[in-house]
C-alpha atoms as a PDB file:
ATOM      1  CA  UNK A   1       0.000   0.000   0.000  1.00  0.00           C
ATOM      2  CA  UNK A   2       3.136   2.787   1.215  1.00  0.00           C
ATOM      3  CA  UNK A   3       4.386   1.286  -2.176  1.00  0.00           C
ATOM      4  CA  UNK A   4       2.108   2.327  -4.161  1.00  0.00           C
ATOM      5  CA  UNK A   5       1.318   5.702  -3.102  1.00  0.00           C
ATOM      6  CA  UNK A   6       5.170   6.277  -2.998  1.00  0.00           C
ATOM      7  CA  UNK A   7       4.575   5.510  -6.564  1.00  0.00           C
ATOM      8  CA  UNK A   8       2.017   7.835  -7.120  1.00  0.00           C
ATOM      9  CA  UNK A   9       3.663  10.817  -5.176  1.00  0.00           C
ATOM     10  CA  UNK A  10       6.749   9.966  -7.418  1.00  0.00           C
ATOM     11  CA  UNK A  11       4.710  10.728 -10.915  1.00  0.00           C
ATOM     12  CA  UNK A  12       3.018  14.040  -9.404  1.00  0.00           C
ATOM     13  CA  UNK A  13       6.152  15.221  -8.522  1.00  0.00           C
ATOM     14  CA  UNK A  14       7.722  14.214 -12.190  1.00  0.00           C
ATOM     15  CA  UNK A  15       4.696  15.587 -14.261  1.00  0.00           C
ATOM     16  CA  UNK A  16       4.993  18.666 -12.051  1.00  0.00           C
ATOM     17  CA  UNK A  17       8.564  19.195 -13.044  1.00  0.00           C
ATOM     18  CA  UNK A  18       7.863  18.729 -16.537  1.00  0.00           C
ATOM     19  CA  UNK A  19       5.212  21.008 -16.418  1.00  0.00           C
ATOM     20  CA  UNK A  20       6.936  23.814 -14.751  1.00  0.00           C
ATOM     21  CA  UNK A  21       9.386  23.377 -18.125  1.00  0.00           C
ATOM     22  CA  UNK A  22       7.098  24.964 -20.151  1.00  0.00           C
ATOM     23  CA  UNK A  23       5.799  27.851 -21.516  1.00  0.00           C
ATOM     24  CA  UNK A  24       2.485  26.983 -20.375  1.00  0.00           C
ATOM     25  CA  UNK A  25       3.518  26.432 -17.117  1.00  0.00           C
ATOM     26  CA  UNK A  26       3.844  30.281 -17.065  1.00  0.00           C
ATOM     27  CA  UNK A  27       0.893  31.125 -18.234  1.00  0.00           C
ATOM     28  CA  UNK A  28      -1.190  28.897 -15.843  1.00  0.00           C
ATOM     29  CA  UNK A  29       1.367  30.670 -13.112  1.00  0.00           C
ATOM     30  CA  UNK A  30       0.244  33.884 -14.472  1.00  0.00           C
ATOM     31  CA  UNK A  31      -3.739  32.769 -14.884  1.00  0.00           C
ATOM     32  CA  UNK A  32      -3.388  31.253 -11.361  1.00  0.00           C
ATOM     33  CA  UNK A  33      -2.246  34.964 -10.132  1.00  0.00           C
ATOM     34  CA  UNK A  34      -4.965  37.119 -11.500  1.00  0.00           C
ATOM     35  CA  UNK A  35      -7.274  35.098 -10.435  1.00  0.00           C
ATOM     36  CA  UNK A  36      -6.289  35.217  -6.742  1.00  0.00           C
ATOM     37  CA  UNK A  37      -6.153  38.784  -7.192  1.00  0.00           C
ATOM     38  CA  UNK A  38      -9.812  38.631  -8.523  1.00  0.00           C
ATOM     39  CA  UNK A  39     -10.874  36.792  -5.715  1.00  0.00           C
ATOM     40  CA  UNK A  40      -9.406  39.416  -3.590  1.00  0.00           C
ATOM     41  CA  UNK A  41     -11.094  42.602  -5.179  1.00  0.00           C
ATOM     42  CA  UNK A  42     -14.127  40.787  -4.924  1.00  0.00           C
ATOM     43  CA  UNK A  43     -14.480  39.555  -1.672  1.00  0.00           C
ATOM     44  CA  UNK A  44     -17.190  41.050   0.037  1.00  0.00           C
ATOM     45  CA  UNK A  45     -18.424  43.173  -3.072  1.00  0.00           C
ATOM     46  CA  UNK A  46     -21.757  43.213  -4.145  1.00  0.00           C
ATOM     47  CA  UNK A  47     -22.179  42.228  -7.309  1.00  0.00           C
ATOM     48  CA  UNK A  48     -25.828  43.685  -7.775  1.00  0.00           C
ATOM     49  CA  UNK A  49     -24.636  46.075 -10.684  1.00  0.00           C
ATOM     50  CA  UNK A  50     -23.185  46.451 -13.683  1.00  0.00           C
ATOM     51  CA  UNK A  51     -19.890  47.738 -13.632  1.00  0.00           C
ATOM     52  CA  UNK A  52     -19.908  49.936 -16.824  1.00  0.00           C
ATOM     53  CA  UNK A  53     -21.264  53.110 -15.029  1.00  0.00           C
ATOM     54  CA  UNK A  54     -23.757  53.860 -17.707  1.00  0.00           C
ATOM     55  CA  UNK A  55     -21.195  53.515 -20.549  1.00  0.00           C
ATOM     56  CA  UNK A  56     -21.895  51.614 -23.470  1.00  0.00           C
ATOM     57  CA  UNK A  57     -19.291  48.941 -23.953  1.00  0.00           C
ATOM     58  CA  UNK A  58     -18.143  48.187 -27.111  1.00  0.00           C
ATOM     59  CA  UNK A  59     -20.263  46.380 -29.886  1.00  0.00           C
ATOM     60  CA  UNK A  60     -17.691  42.992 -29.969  1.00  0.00           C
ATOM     61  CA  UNK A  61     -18.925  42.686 -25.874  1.00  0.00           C
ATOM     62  CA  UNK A  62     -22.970  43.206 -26.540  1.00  0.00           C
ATOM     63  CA  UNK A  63     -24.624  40.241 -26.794  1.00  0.00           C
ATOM     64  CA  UNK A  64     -25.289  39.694 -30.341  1.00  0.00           C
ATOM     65  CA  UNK A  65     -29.123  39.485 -31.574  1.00  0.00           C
ATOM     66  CA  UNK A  66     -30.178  36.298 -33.476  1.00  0.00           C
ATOM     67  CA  UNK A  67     -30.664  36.495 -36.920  1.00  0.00           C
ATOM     68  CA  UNK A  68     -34.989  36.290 -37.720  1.00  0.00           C
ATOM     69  CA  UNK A  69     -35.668  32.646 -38.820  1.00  0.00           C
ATOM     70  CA  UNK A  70     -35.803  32.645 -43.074  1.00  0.00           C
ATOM     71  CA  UNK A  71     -38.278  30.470 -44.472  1.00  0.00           C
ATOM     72  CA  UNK A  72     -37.300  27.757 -47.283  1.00  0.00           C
ATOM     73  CA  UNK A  73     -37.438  30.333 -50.350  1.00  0.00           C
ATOM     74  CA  UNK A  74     -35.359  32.645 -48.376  1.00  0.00           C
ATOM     75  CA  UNK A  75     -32.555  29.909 -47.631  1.00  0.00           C
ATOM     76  CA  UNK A  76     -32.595  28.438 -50.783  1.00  0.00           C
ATOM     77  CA  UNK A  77     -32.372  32.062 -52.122  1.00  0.00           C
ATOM     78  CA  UNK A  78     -28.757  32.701 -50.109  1.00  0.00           C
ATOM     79  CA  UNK A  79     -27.723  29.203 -50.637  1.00  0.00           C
ATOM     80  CA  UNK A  80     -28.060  30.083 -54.388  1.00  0.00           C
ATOM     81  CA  UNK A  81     -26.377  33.540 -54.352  1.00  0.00           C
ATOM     82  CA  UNK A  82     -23.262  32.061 -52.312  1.00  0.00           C
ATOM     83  CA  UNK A  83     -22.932  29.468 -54.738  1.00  0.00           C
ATOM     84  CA  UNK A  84     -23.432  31.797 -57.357  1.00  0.00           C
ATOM     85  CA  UNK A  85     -20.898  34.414 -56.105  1.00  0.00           C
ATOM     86  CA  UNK A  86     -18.078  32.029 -55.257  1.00  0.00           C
ATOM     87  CA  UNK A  87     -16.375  29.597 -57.614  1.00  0.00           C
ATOM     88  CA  UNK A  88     -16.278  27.495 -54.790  1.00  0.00           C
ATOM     89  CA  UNK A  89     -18.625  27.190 -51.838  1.00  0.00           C
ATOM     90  CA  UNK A  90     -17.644  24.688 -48.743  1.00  0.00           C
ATOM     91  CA  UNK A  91     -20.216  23.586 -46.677  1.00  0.00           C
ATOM     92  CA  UNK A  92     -18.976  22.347 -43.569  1.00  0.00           C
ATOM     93  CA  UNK A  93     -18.779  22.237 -39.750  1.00  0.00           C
ATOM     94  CA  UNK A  94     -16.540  24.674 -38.697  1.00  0.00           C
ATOM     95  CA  UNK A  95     -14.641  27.020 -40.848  1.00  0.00           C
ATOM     96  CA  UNK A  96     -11.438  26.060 -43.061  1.00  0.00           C
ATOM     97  CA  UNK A  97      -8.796  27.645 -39.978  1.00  0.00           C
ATOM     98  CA  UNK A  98     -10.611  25.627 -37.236  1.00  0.00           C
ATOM     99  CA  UNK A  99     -12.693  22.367 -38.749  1.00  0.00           C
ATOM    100  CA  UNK A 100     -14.970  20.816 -36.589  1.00  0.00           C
ATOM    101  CA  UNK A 101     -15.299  17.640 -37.817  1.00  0.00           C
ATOM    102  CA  UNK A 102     -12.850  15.075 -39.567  1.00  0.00           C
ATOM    103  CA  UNK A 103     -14.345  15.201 -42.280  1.00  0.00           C
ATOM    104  CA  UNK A 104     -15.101  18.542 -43.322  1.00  0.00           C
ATOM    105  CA  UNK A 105     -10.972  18.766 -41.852  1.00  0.00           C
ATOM    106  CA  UNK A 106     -10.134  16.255 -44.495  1.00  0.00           C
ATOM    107  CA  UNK A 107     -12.063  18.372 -47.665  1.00  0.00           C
ATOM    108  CA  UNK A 108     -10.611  21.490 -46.220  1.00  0.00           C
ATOM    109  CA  UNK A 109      -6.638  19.889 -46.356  1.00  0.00           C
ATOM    110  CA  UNK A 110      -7.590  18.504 -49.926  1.00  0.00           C
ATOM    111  CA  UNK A 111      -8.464  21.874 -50.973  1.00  0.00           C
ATOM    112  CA  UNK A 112      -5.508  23.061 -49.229  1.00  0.00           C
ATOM    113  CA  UNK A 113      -2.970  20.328 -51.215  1.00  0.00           C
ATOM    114  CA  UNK A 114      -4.057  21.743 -54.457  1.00  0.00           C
ATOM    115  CA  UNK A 115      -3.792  25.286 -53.328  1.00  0.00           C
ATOM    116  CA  UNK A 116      -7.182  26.480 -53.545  1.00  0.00           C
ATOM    117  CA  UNK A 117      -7.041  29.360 -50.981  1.00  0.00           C
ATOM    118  CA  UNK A 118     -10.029  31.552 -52.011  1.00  0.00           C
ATOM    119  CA  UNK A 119     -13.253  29.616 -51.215  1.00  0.00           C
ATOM    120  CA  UNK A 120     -16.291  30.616 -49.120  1.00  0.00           C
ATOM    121  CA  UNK A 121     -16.584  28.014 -46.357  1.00  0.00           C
ATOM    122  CA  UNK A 122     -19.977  27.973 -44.305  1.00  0.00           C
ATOM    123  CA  UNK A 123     -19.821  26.811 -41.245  1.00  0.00           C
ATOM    124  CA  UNK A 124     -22.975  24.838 -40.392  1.00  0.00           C
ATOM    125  CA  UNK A 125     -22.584  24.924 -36.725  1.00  0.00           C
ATOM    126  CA  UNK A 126     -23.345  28.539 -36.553  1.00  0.00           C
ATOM    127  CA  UNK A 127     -26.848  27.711 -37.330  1.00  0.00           C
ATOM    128  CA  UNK A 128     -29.271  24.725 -37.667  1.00  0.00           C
ATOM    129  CA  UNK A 129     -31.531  26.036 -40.822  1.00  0.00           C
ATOM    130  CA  UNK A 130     -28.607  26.080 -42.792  1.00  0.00           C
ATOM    131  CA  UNK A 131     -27.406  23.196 -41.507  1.00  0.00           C
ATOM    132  CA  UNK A 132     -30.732  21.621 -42.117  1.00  0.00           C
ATOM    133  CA  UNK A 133     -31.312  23.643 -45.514  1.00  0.00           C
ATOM    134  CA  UNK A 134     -28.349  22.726 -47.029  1.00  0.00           C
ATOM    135  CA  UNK A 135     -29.165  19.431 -47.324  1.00  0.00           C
ATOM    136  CA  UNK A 136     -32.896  19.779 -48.418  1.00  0.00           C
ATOM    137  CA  UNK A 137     -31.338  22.006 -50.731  1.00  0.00           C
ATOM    138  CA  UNK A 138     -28.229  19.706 -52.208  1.00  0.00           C
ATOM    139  CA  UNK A 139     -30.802  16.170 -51.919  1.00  0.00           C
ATOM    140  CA  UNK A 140     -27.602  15.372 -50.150  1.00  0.00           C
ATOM    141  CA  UNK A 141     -27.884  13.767 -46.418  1.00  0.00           C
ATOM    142  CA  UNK A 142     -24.618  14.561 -45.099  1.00  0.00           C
ATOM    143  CA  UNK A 143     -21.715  17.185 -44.293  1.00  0.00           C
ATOM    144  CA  UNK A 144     -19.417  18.906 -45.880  1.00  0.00           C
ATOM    145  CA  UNK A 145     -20.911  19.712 -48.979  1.00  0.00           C
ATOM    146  CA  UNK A 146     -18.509  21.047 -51.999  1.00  0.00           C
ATOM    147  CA  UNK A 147     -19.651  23.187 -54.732  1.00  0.00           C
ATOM    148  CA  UNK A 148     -17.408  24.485 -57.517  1.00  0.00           C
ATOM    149  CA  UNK A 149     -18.467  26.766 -60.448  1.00  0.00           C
ATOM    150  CA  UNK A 150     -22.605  26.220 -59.002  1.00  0.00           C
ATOM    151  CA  UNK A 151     -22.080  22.179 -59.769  1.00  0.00           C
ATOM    152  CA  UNK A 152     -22.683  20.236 -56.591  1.00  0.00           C
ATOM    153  CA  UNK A 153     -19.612  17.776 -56.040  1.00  0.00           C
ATOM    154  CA  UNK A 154     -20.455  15.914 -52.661  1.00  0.00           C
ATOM    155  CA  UNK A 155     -19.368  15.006 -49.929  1.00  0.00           C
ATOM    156  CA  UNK A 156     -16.260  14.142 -48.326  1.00  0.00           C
ATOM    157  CA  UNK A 157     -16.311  10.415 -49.347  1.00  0.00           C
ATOM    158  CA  UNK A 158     -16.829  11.996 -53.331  1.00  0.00           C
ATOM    159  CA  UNK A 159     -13.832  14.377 -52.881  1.00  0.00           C
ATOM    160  CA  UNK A 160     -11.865  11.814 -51.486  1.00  0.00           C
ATOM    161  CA  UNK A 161     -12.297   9.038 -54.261  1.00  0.00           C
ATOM    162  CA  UNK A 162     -11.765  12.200 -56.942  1.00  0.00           C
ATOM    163  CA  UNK A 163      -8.676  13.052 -55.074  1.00  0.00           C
ATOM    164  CA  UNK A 164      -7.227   9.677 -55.398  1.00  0.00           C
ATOM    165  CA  UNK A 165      -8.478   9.204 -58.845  1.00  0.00           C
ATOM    166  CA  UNK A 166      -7.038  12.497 -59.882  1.00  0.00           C
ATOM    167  CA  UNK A 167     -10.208  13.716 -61.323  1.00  0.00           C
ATOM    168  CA  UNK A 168     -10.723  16.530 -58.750  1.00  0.00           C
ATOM    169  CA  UNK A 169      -7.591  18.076 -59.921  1.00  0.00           C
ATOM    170  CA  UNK A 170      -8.587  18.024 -63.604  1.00  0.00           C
ATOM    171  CA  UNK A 171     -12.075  19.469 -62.092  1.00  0.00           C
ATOM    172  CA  UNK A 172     -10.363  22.465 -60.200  1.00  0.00           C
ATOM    173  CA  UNK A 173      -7.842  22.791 -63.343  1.00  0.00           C
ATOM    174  CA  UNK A 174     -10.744  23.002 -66.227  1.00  0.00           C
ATOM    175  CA  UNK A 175     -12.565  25.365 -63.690  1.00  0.00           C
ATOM    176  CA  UNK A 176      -9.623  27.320 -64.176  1.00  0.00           C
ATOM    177  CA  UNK A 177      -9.602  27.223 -59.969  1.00  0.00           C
ATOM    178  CA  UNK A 178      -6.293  26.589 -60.092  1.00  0.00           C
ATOM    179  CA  UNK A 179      -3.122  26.839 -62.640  1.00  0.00           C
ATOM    180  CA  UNK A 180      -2.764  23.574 -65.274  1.00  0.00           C
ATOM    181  CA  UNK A 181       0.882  23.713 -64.245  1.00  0.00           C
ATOM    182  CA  UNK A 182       1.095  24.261 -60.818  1.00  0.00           C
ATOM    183  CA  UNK A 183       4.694  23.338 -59.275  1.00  0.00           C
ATOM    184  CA  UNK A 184       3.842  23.723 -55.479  1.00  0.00           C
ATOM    185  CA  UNK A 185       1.537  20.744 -55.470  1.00  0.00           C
ATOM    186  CA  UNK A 186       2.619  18.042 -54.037  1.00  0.00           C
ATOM    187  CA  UNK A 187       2.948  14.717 -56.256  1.00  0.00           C
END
């Protein structure tokens, strides 16, 4: 029993050294600090009020008012213009810097290999009657959802088996998305 909590003192007291080698460390340290100090403002203070004495704070710290509800012809209507407006439209949860989902992550670094970098990406997560809309709208169950040049590709298991079958590149270079000749790709 003293054997294995010997043990188990041991490991703290390793993963506590480790973790006092790193930058993070630091930052937790530093974290740690201000909130003590929070703690100590606070104590005793009644937190009844607001503390912007009247002020209006500014508009990235108001709470942000939910768009009205569209109904279907109004979806299907901005569905159609982003399509319309972008050569190529990713549907997907999350957005192309921080995907959500392993899927939509793999479409996103496929797009990424072949060096498409301008692409509107709509994150589905942000709100259900797209994510709902988009797939009355496609006749398509699942997401991400790819569009290039208003042509509705698929999903991720599509763009995968035209990425291996090199027929998503000869897509994107017909498309005239990206260069016939393009060097940076990786072969």
């Amino acid at each position: 029993m003293n054997k294995l909590i010997l043990q188990k003192a041991r490991l703290l007291q390793t993963s506590s050294l480790l973790l006092r080698s790193t930058p993070q460390f630091t930052y937790l340290q530093s974290a740690s600090a201000m909130l003590q100090l929070s703690r100590r403002f606070h104590a005793g203070h009644n937190h009844d009020h607001d503390h912007d004495d009247g002020k209006e704070s500014h508009s990235d710290f108001q709470a942000k008012a939910k768009k009205a509800p569209m109904n279907e012809e109004e979806l299907n209507k901005q569905f159609a213009e982003w399509i319309a407006n972008n050569n190529t439209v990713l549907f997907m949860k999350g957005n192309r810097k921080m995907p959500r989902c392993g899927f939509s992550n793999y479409v996103v670094q496929v797009l990424k290999f072949y060096g498409v970098k301008e692409y509107k990406d709509v994150d589905v997560l942000a709100d259900e009657q797209v994510r709902e809309g988009i797939k009355k709208y496609s006749n398509w169950p699942t997401i991400p959802q790819l569009y290039i040049k208003g042509t509705f590709i698929g999903g991720c298991d599509i763009v995968k088996e035209m990425h291996q079958d090199g027929s998503l590149e000869e897509l994107l270079v017909r498309e005239n998305i990206i260069p016939k000749d393009d060097k940076t790709r990786i072969n």
